[in-house]
Structures are given as structure tokens and as C-alpha cells.
Protein backbone atom coordinates (compact mmCIF):
# COMPACT_ATOMS: atom_id res chain seq x y z
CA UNK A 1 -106.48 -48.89 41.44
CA UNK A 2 -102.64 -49.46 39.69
CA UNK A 3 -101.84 -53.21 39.93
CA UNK A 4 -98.98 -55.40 38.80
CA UNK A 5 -98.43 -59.14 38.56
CA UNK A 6 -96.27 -60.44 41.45
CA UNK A 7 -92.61 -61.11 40.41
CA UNK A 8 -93.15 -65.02 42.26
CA UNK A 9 -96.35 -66.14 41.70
CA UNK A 10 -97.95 -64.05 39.25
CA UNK A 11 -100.93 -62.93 41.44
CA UNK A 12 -102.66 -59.77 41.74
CA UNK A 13 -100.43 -56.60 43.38
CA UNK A 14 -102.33 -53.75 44.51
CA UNK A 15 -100.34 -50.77 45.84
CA UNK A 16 -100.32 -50.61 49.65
CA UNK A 17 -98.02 -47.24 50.01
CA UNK A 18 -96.17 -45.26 48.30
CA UNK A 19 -92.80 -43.78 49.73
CA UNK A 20 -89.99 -41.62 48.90
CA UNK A 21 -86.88 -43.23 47.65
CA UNK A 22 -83.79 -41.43 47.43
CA UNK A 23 -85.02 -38.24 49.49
CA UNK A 24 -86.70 -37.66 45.53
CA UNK A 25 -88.80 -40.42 43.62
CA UNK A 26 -92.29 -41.28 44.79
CA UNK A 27 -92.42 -45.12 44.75
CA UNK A 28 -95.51 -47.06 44.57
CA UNK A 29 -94.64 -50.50 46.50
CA UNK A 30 -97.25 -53.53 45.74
CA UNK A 31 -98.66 -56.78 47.79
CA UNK A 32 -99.17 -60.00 46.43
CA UNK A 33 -102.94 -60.78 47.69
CA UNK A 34 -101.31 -64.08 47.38
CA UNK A 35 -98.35 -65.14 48.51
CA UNK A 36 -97.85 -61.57 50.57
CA UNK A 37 -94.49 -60.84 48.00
CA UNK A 38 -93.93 -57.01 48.20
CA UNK A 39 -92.20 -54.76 45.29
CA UNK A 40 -91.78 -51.47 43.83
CA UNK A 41 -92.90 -50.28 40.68
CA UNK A 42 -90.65 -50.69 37.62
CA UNK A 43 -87.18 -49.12 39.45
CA UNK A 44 -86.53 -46.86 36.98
CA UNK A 45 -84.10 -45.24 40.08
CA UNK A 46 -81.71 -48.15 40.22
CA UNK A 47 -78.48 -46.52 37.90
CA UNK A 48 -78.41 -43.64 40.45
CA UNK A 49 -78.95 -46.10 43.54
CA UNK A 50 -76.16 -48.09 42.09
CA UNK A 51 -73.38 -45.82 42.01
CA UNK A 52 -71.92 -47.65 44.64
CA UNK A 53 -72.81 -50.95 44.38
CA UNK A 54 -72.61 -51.49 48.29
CA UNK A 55 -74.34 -48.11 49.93
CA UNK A 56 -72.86 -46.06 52.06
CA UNK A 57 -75.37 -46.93 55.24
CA UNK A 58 -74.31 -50.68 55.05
CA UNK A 59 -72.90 -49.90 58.08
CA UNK A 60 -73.32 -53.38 59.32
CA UNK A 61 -71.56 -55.09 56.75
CA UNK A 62 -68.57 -56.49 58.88
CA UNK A 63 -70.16 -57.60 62.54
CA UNK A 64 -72.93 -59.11 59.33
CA UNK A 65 -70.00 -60.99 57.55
CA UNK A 66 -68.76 -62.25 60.85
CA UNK A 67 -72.46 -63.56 62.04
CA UNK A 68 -73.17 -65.17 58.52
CA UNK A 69 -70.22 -67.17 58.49
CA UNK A 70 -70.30 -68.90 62.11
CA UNK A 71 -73.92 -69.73 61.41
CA UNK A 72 -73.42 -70.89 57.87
CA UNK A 73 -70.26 -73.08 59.20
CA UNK A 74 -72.60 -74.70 61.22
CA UNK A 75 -75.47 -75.83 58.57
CA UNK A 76 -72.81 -77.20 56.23
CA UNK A 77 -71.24 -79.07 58.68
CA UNK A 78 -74.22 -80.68 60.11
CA UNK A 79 -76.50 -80.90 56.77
CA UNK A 80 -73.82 -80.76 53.84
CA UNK A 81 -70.37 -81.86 52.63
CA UNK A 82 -67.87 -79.85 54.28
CA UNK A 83 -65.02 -81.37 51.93
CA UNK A 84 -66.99 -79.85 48.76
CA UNK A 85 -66.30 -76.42 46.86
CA UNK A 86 -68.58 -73.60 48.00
CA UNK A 87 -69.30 -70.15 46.01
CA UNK A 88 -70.79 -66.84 47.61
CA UNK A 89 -72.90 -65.31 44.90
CA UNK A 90 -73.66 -61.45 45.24
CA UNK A 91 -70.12 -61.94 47.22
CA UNK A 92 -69.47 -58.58 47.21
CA UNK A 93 -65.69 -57.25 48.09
CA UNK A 94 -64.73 -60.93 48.85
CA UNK A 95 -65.13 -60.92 52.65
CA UNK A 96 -67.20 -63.45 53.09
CA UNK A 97 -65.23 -65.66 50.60
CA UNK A 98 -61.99 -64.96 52.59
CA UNK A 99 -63.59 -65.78 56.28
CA UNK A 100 -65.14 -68.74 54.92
CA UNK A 101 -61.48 -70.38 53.15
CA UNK A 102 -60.13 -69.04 57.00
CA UNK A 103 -62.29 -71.29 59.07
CA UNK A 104 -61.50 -73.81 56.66
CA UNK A 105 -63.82 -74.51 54.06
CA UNK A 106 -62.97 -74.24 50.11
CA UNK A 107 -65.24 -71.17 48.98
CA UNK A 108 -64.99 -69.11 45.67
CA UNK A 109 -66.28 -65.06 44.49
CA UNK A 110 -68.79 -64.19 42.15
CA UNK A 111 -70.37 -60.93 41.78
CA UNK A 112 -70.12 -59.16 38.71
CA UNK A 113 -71.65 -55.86 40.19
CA UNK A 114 -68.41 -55.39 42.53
CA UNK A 115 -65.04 -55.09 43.15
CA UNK A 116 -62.94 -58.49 44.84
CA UNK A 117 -60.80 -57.02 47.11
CA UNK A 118 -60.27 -59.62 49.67
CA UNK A 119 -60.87 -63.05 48.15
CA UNK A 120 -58.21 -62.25 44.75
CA UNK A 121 -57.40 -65.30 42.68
CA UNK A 122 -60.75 -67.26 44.10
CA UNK A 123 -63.40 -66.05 41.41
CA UNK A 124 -65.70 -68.46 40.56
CA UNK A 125 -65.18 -71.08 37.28
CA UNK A 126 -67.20 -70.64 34.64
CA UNK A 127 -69.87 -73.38 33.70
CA UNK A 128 -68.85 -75.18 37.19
CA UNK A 129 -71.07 -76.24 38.97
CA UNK A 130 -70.51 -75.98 43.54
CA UNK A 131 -72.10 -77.95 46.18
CA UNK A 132 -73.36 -74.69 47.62
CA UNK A 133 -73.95 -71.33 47.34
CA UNK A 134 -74.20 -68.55 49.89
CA UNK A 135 -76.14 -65.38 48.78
CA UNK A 136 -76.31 -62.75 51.19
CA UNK A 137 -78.47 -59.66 51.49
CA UNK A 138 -79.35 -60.05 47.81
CA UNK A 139 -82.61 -60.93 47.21
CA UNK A 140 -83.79 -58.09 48.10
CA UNK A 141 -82.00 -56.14 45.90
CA UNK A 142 -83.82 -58.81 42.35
CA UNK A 143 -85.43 -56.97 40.20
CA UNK A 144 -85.98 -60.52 39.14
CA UNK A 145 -86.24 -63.09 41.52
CA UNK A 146 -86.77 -65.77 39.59
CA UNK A 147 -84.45 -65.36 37.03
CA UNK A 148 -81.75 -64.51 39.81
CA UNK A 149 -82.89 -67.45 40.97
CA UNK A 150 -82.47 -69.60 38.22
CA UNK A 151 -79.03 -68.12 37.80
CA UNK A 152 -77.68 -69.60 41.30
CA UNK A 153 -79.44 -73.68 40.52
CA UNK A 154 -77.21 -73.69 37.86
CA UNK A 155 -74.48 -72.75 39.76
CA UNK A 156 -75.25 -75.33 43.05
CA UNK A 157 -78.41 -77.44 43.70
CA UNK A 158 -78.39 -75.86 47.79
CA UNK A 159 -78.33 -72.06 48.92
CA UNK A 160 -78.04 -70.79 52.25
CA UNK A 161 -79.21 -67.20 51.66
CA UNK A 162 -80.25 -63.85 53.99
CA UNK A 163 -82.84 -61.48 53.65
CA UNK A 164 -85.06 -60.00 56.57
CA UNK A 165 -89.07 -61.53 55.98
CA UNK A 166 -91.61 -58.44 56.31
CA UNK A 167 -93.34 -58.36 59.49
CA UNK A 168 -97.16 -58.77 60.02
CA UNK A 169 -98.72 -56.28 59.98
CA UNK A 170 -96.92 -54.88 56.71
CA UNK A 171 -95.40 -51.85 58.40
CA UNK A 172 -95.75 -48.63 57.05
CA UNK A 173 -92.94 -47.10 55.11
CA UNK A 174 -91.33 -45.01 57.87
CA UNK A 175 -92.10 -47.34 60.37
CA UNK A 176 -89.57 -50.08 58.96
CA UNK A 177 -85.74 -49.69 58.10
CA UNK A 178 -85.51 -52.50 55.69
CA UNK A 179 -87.34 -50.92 52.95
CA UNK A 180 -83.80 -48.77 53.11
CA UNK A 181 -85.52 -45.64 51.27
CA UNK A 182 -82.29 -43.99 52.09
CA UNK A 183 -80.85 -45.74 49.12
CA UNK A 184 -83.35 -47.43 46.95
CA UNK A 185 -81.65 -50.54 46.61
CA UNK A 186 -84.23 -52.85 48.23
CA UNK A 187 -86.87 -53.31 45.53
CA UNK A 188 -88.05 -57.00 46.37
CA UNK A 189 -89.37 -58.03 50.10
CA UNK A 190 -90.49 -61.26 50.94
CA UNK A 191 -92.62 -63.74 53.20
CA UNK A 192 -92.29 -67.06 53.88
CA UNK A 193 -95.31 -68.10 51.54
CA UNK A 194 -93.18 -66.43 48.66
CA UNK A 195 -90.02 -68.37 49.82
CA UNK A 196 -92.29 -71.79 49.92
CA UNK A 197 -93.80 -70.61 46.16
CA UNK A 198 -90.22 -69.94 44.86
CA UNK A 199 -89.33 -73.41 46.14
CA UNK A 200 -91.97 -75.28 44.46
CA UNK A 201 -91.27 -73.81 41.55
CA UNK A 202 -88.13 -74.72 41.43
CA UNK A 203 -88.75 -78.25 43.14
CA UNK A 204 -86.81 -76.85 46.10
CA UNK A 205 -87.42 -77.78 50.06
CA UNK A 206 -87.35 -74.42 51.87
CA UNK A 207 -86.34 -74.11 55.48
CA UNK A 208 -86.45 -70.82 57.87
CA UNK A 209 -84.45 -69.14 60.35
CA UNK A 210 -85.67 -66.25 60.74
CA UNK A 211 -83.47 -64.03 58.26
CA UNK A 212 -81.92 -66.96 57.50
CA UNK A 213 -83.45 -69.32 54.85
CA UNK A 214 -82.45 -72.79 52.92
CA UNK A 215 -83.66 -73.31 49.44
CA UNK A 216 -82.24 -77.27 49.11
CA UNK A 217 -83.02 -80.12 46.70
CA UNK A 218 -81.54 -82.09 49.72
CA UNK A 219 -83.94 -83.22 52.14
CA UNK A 220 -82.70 -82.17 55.88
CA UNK A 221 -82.86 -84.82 58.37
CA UNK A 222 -85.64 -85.24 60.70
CA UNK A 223 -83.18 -84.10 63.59
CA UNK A 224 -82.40 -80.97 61.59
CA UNK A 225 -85.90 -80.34 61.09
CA UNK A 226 -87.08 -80.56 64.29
CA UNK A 227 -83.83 -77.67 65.65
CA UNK A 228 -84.83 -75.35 62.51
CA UNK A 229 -88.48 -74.83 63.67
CA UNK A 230 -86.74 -73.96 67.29
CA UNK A 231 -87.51 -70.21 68.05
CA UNK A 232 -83.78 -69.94 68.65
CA UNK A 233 -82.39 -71.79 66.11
CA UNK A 234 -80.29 -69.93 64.39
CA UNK A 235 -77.88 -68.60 67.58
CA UNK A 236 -78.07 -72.37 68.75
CA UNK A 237 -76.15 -72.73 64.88
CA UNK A 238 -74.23 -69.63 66.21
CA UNK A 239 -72.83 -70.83 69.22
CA UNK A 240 -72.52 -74.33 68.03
CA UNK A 241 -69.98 -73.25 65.10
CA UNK A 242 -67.35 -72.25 68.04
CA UNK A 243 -67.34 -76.08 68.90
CA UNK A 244 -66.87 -77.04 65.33
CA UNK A 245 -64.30 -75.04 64.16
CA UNK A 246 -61.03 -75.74 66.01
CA UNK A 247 -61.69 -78.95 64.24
CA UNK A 248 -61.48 -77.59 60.43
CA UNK A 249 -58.04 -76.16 59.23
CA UNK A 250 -58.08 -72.60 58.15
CA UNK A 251 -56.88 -72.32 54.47
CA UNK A 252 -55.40 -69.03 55.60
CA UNK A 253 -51.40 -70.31 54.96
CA UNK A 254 -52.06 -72.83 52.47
CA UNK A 255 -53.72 -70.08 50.40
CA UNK A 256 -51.13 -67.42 50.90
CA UNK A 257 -47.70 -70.32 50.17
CA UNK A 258 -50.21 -69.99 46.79
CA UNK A 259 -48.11 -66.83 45.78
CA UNK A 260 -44.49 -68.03 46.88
């Protein structure tokens, strides 16, 4: 039986099925018998599946965008330092970048796969370091996760980041949608036992919701604590971000009397 040594923890992968990615290339994907981490073999597929660095069936990249930033306006307000510089990593076209700085907080591009188109003149500084980084719907797409990883500490010590967990049973490969075989990109699909390895690796406190996830060197509260392990946390951070923000001021003038 092929195996490969898992990408977090360097346990034993054995292949658990193997799918067709791009409508073309058999793919064997592997299981950590450890900490449950799932990848592909070496994705020798990934020039072609990046022709477009954001895919054509990202169809849910806006209402995403929009979801991602009420929630995330939430945990810094109640668990970081709102007055501190942010940075979306993996940013993509800027959009998150420009909703955050529009609700009111100071937040800065980098992606070096993709185009800013929305967020112009807020790249990232180099060798700066940010109180935070956001890294959406990325992690999936890490060849190496712990170098990408690595890459983001030495940008900010906390990340608020999104990626959907795999469900238990491990589904088969036409019986989930996240394994996006449509377009190969997703190579790297975690649990929460890989999320707690990667954080002690790292010397990281990890907290989960759902497709949500902290990796902090701050210590949340005991009150925050308790409302992460709530089943509903995350839309209780949801709704609670439409109390907090008629309190911040939008950046959206001050950034645009920038160019006067």
C-alpha cells in the first residue's frame, strides 16, 4: 500500500480514495492515522489549476466576503486591539481588505498569487510586522502548511483563518463538494486534531468555530472561551457585529481624501 508522511505531524498516510481532478488526473488523497490530516499526492496538476488564481466556481466569494467580515469584526473587537493594523494574507482581489478599512478597522493586502483590485495603495509593508492576520479559504489550497504557516507568525502573532474541517465519517469523493475536484485547487483538508498539532508546534492556542478557527499566542478570556465552545457561536459573533459597528468609523472617506 502507497503511503506518505503527513504534511503536520509527520505520521503515517495511507491512501483512502482516489478521485478525478480536473475531469483528467487520477489523484490518490491520503489520511493521517494520526492526527486525521488529509492530502493529495505530490500536485503535479497545480500550474493548470492555477490559471486563474481564484476559480471560476468560487461562486460564493462575495455573500463569503460579506459573512467573514461581520464575524471577524466581532472577535477583534471583543478579544483583540481594534486600534491596531490588520493584514489579510491570501487577500485575494482586495475585497476583504476594502470591507474591513469600511467598517472601520485599519487592514492591509498581501497576496502575491493575485491581482489587488479593490484595496489599491494598502499592500502590505515589508518586514512589518500586524497585530493580526486574516487568511481566508487558504489553507486548503498549502501545499505546505507549515511553511505557509510559518510565513503568516512572522507577519502577526494571531490569525483568524477559514477552511471547512472534514466531516466524520471521511466522505467519499463524490459525496463531498469541498474536495472541489472541479478545479484541483484544494490539496490540503484538515481536522481539528491537525489544527491543535499545528498549534503546538508553533506554541499557538487554537480555538474553533466551526469553519472558523483562531490560531493565537494570546490566551482568550474565560468568557470568550466558554461562547466559542457554544454550538452557535459563530452567528452569535454574526449578529453581534451589527451592534458593534455603528460604533467604529468607516475609513471609507478618510481613505478616498487620500488621493485629493
Amino acid at each position: 500500500m502507497e503511503k506518505l508522511k503527513c504534511k503536520i505531524c509527520d505520521g503515517e498516510s495511507t491512501v483512502i480514495f482516489n478521485a478525478v481532478v480536473l475531469k483528467k488526473y487520477k489523484v490518490n488523497y491520503f489520511k493521517c492515522n494520526q492526527c486525521g490530516f488529509v492530502q493529495t499526492e505530490e500536485p503535479y496538476w497545480l500550474n493548470e489549476a492555477y490559471e486563474s488564481s481564484i476559480n471560476v466556481s468560487d461562486t460564493g466569494i462575495v455573500l463569503r466576503n460579506q459573512r467573514l467580515s461581520h464575524i471577524t469584526t466581532s472577535l477583534i473587537v471583543l478579544f483583540f486591539d481594534r486600534r491596531e493594523k490588520f493584514v489579510d494574507y491570501a487577500g485575494g482581489y482586495g475585497l476583504f481588505t476594502r470591507m474591513m478599512r469600511d467598517i472601520g478597522f485599519d487592514f492591509y493586502w498581501s497576496d502575491p498569487f493575485t491581482k489587488n483590485l479593490v484595496a489599491r495603495t494598502f499592500e502590505i509593508q515589508d518586514g512589518k510586522k500586524y497585530h493580526l492576520a486574516t487568511s481566508f479559504e487558504s489553507f486548503e489550497h498549502f501545499d505546505n502548511p507549515k511553511e505557509e504557516l510559518q510565513k503568516i507568525i512572522q507577519i502577526a502573532d494571531n490569525i483568524i483563518l477559514s477552511t471547512e474541517l472534514l466531516p466524520s465519517p471521511i466522505p467519499n469523493a463524490s459525496d463531498w463538494w469541498y474536495y472541489g475536484l472541479e478545479h484541483g485547487q484544494h490539496i490540503a483538508l484538515y481536522t481539528q486534531k491537525a489544527f491543535i498539532e499545528l498549534a503546538r508546534q508553533f506554541n499557538l492556542h487554537y480555538y474553533n468555530l466551526d469553519d472558523v478557527h483562531l490560531l493565537t499566542k494570546k490566551v482568550i478570556p474565560i468568557y470568550g472561551r466558554i461562547l466559542l465552545k457554544f454550538k452557535y457561536a459563530k452567528h452569535i459573533f454574526y449578529l453581534t457585529s451589527f451592534m458593534i459597528s455603528p460604533f467604529l468609523k468607516s475609513k471609507t472617506i478618510e481613505d478616498m481624501n487620500r488621493f485629493k
